[in-house]
Protein backbone atom coordinates (compact mmCIF):
# COMPACT_ATOMS: atom_id res chain seq x y z
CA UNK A 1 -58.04 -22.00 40.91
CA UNK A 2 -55.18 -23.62 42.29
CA UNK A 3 -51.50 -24.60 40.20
CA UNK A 4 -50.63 -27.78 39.12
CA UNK A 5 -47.83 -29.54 41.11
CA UNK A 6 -44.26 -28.36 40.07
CA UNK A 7 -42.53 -31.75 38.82
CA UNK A 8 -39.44 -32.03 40.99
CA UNK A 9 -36.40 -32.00 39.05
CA UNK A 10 -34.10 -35.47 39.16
CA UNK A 11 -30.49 -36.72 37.91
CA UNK A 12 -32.23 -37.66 34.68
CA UNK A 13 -33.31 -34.10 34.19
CA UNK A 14 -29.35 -33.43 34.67
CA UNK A 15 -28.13 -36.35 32.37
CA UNK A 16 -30.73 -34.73 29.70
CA UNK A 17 -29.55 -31.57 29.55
CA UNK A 18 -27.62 -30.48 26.06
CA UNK A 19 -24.19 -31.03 26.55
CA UNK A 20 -23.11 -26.82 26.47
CA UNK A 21 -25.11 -26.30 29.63
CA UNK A 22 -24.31 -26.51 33.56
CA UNK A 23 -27.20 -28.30 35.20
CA UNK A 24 -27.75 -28.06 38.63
CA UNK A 25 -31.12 -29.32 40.60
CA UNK A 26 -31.54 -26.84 44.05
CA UNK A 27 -34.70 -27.26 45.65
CA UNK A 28 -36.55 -29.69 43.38
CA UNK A 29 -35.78 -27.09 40.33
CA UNK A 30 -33.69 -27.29 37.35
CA UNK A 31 -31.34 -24.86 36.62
CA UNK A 32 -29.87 -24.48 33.38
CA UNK A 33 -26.69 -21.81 32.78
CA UNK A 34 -24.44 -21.68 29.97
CA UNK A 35 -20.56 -22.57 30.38
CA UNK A 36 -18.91 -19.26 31.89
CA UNK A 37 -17.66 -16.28 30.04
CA UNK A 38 -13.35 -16.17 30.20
CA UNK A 39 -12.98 -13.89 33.10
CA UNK A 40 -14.97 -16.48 35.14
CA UNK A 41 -13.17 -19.11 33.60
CA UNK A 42 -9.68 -17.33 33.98
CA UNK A 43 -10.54 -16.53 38.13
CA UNK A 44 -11.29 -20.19 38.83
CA UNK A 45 -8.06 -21.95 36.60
CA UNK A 46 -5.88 -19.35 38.61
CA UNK A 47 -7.10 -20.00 41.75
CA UNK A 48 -6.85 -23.45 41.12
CA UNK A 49 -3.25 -23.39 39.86
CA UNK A 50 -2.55 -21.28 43.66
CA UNK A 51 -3.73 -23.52 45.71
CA UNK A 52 -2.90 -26.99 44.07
CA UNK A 53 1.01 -27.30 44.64
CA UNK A 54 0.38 -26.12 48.64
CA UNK A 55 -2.51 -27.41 48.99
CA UNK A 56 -2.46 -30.73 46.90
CA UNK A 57 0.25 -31.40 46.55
CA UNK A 58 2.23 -30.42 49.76
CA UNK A 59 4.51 -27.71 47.39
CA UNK A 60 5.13 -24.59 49.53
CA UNK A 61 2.62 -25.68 52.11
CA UNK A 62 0.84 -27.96 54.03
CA UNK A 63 -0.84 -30.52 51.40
CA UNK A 64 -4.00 -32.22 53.04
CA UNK A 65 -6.48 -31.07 50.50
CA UNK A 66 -8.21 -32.71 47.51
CA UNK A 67 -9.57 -29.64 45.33
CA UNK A 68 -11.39 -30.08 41.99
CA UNK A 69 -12.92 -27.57 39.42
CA UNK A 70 -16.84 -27.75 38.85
CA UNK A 71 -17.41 -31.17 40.59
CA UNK A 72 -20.81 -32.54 40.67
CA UNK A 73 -22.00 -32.48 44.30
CA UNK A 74 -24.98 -34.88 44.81
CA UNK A 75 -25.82 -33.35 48.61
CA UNK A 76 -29.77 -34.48 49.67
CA UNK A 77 -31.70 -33.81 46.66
CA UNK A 78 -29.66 -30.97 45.72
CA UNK A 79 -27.09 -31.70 42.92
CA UNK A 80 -24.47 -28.37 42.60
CA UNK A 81 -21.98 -27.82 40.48
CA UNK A 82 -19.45 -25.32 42.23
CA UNK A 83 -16.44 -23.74 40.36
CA UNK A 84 -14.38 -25.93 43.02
CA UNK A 85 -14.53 -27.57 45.80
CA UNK A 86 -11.70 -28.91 48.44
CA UNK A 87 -12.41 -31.67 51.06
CA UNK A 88 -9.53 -32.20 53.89
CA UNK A 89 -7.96 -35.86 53.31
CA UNK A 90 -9.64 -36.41 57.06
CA UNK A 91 -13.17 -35.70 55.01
CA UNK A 92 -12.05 -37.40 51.97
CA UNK A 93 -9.12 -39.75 51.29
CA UNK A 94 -9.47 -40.82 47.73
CA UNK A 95 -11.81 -40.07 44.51
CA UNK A 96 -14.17 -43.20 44.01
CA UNK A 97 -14.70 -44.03 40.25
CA UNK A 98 -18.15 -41.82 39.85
CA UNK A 99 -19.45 -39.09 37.86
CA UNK A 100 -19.98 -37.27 41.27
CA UNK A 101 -19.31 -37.16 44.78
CA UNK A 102 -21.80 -37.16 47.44
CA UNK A 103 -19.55 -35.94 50.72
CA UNK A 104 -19.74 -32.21 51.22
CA UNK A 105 -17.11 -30.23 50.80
CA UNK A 106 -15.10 -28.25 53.66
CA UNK A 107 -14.55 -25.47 51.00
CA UNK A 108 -16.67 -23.89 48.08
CA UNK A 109 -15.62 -21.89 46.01
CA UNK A 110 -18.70 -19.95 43.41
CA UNK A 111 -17.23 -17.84 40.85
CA UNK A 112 -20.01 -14.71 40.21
CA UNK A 113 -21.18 -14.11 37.17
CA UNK A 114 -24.36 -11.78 36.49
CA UNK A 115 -26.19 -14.74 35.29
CA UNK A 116 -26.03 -16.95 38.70
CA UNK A 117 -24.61 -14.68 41.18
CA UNK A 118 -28.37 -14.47 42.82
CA UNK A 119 -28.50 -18.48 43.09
CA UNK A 120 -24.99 -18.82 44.44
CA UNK A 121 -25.78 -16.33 47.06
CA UNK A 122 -29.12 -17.26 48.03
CA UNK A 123 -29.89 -21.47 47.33
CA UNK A 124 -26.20 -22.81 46.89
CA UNK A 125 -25.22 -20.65 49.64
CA UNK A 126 -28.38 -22.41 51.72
CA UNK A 127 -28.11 -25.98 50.64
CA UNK A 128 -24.08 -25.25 51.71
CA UNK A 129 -25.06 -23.99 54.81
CA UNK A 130 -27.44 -27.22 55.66
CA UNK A 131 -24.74 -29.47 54.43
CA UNK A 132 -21.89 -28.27 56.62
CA UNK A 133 -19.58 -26.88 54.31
CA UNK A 134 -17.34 -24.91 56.76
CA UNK A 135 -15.84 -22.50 53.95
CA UNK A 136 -17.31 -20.46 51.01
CA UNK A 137 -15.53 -18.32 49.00
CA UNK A 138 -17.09 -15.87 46.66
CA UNK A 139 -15.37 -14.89 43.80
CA UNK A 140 -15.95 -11.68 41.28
CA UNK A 141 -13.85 -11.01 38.61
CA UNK A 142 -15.57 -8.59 37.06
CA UNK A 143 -15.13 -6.50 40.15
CA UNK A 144 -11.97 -7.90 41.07
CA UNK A 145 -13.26 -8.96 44.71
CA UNK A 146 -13.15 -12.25 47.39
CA UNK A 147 -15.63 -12.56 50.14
CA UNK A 148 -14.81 -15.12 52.43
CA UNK A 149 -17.33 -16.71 54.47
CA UNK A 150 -17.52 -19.35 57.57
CA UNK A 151 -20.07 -21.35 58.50
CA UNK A 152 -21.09 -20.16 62.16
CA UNK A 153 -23.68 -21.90 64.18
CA UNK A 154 -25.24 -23.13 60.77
CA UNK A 155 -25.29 -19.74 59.49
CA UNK A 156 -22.75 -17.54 57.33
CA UNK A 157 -19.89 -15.12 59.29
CA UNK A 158 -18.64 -12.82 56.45
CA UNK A 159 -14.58 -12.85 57.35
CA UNK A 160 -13.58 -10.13 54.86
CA UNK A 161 -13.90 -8.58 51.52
CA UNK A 162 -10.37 -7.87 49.79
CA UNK A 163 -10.61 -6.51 46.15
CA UNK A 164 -7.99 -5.64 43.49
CA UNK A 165 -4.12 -6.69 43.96
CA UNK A 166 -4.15 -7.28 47.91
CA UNK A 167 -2.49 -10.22 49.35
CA UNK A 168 -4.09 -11.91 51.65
CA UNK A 169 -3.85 -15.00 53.91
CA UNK A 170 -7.50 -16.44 53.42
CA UNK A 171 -9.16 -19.54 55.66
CA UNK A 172 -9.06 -21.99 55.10
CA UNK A 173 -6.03 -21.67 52.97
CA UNK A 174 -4.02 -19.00 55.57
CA UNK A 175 -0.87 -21.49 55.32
CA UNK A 176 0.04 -19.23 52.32
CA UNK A 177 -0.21 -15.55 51.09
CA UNK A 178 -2.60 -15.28 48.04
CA UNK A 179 -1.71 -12.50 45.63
CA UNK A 180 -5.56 -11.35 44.40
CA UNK A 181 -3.86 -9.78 41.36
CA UNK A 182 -3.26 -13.16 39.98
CA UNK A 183 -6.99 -14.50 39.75
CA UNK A 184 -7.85 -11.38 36.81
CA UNK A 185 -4.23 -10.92 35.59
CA UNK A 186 -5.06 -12.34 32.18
CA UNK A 187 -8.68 -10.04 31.99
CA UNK A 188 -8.63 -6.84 30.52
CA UNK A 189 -11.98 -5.47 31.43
């Protein structure tokens, strides 16, 4: 006996979803996930408050970089939501007036949580690989760790693993030292 077709998942099957989920389409599937638990949330707002002034804004370092928190990424088929994403100005100069953007990003950054850490590290990671994102980052606040990650040849050079209160210089941010401690400051565990 064989299966029915699997209905491949569209934008309308994104606009649909209730309001208090993420939805994300990766390989013709919908994925549903509910908004992130605080130390998730915490991780992401202060990596995002590190890198803006340098990086945005040109405060302490070289500027260059548009970075946003959980944009939606329409990349092929695929539509992602990462917990943020930077595009060099030479990628990117300017935000159009849309729900989503549809460049991929130079950097990725997935913050791991035990409900999507096995789709960020096996189809996001994929669907960033075939898109050319040149950067991911992988976040875990529960164990207080960064993997960084390069795109190689189309496939994924782990650069280092730093944990805990190190600080690090980290591509493609290395203009500035990155104090770990500050991403789970506010998380008592």
């Amino acid at each position: 006996m064989t299966e029915p077709a699997r209905r491949v998942a569209t934008y309308e099957d994104v606009l649909a979803a209730p309001e208090h989920m993420v939805a994300e389409v990766l390989d013709g599937e919908l994925f549903l996930h509910p908004r992130p638990a605080l130390p998730h949330s915490a991780a992401a707002s202060a990596l995002g408050e590190e890198l803006g002034p340098p990086f945005k804004r040109g405060k302490g370092g070289p500027g260059g970089w548009i970075i946003l928190d959980e944009p939606e990424l329409h990349l092929g088929a695929d539509i992602v939501v990462p917990d943020l994403a930077g595009w060099r100005r030479a990628t990117i100069d300017h935000l159009e007036n849309a729900a989503y953007v549809e460049i991929a990003p130079d950097w990725v950054c997935e913050i791991l949580s035990p409900s999507t850490e096995k789709t960020d590290r096996t189809r996001k990671l994929a669907i960033y690989a075939r898109e050319r994102v040149a950067h991911v980052w992988l976040v875990n606040p529960l164990l207080r760790t960064l993997e960084i990650k390069r795109l190689t040849d189309g496939h994924w050079t782990d650069i280092g693993t730093y944990h805990d209160e190190q600080r690090i210089r980290a591509e493609p941010f290395d203009a500035i030292e990155l104090e770990l401690g500050v991403l789970w400051a506010d998380v008592r565990l």
